[in-house]
C-alpha atoms as a PDB file:
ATOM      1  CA  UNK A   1     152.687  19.202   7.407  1.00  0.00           C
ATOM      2  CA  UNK A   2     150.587  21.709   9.376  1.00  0.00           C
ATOM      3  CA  UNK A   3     147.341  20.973   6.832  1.00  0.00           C
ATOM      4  CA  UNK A   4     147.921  17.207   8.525  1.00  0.00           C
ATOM      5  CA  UNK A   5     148.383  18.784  11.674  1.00  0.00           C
ATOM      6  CA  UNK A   6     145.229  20.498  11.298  1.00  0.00           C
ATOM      7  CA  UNK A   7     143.296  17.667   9.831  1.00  0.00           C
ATOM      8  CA  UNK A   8     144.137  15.097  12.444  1.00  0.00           C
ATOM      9  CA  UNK A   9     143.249  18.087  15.269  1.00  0.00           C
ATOM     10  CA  UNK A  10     140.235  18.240  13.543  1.00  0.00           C
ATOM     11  CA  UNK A  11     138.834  14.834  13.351  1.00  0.00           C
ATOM     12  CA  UNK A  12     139.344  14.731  17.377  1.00  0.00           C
ATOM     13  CA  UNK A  13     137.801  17.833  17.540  1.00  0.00           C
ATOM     14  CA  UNK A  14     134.604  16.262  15.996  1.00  0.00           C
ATOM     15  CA  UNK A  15     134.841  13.099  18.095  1.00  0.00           C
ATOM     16  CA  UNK A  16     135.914  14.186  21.428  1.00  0.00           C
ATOM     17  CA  UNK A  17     132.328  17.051  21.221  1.00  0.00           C
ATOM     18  CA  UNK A  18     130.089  14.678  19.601  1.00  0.00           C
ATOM     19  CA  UNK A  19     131.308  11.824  22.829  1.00  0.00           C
ATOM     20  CA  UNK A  20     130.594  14.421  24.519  1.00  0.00           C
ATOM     21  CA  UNK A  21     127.907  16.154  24.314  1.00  0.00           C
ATOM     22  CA  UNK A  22     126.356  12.555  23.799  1.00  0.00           C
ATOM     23  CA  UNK A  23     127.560  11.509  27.147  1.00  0.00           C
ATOM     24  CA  UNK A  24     126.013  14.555  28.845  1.00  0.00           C
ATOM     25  CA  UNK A  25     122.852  13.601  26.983  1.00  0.00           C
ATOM     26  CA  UNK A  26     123.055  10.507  28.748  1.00  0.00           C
ATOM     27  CA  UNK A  27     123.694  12.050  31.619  1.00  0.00           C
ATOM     28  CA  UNK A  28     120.446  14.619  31.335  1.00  0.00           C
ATOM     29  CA  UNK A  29     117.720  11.203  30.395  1.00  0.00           C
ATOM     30  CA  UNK A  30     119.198   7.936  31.595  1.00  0.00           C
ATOM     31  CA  UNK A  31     116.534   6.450  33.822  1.00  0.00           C
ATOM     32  CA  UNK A  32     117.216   2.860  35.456  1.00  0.00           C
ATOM     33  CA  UNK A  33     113.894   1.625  36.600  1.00  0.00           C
ATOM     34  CA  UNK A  34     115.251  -1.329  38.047  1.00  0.00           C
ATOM     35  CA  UNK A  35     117.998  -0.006  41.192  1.00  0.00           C
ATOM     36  CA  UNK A  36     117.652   3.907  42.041  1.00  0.00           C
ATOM     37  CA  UNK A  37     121.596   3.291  43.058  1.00  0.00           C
ATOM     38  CA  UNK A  38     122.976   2.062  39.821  1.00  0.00           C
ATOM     39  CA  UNK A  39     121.198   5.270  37.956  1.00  0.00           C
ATOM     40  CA  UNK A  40     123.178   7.486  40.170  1.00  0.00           C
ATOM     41  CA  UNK A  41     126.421   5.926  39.762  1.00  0.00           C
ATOM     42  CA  UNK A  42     125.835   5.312  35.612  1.00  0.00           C
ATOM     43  CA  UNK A  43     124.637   8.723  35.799  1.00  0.00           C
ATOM     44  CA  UNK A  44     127.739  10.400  37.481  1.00  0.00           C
ATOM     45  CA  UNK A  45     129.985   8.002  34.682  1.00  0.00           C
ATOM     46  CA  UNK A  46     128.454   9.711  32.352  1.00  0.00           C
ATOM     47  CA  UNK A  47     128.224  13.302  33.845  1.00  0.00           C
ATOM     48  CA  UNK A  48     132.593  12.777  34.453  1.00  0.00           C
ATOM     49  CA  UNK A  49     132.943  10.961  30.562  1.00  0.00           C
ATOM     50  CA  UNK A  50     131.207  14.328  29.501  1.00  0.00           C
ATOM     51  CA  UNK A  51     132.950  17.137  30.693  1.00  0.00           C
ATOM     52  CA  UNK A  52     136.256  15.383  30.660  1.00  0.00           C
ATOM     53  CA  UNK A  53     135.181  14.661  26.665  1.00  0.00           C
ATOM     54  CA  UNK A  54     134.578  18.357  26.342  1.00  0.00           C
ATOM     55  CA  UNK A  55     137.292  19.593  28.547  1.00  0.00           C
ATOM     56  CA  UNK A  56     139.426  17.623  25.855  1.00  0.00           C
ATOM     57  CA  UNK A  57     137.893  18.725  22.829  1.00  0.00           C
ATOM     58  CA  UNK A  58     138.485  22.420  24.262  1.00  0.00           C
ATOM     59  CA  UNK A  59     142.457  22.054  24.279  1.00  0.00           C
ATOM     60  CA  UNK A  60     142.521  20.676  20.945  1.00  0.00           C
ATOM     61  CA  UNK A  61     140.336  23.389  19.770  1.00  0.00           C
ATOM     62  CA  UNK A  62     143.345  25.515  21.364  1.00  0.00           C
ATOM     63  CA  UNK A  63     146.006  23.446  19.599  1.00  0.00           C
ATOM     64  CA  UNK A  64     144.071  24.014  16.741  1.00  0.00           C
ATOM     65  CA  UNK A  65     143.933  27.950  16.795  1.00  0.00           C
ATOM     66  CA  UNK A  66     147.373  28.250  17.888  1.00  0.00           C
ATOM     67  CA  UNK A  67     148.468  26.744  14.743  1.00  0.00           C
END
């Protein structure tokens, strides 16, 4: 039961950093030439979508280790 455990931890371990650090990527070169406005806000989504993605990969990698 704890290999399952540790399996399923793992596969949102994988997600929840690659979402992440994807989303920060975003963050870094999004570029809206259209409205200066709508960058900042998609840009801020993204910044928040980021961390909280790797804020939540960070307590499963806790989980994990505490198994």
């Amino acid at each position: 039961m704890v290999d399952i455990i540790g399996a399923i931890l793992f596969a949102i371990i994988t997600a929840t950093g690659t979402l992440g650090v994807t989303a920060v990527g975003f963050f870094i070169f999004h570029r809206n030439a259209t409205d200066r406005d709508a960058q900042q806000q998609e840009r801020i989504e993204y910044a928040f979508f980021g961390v909280a993605s790797l804020v939540f990969m960070g307590l499963a990698l806790y989980l994990f280790y505490s198994l």
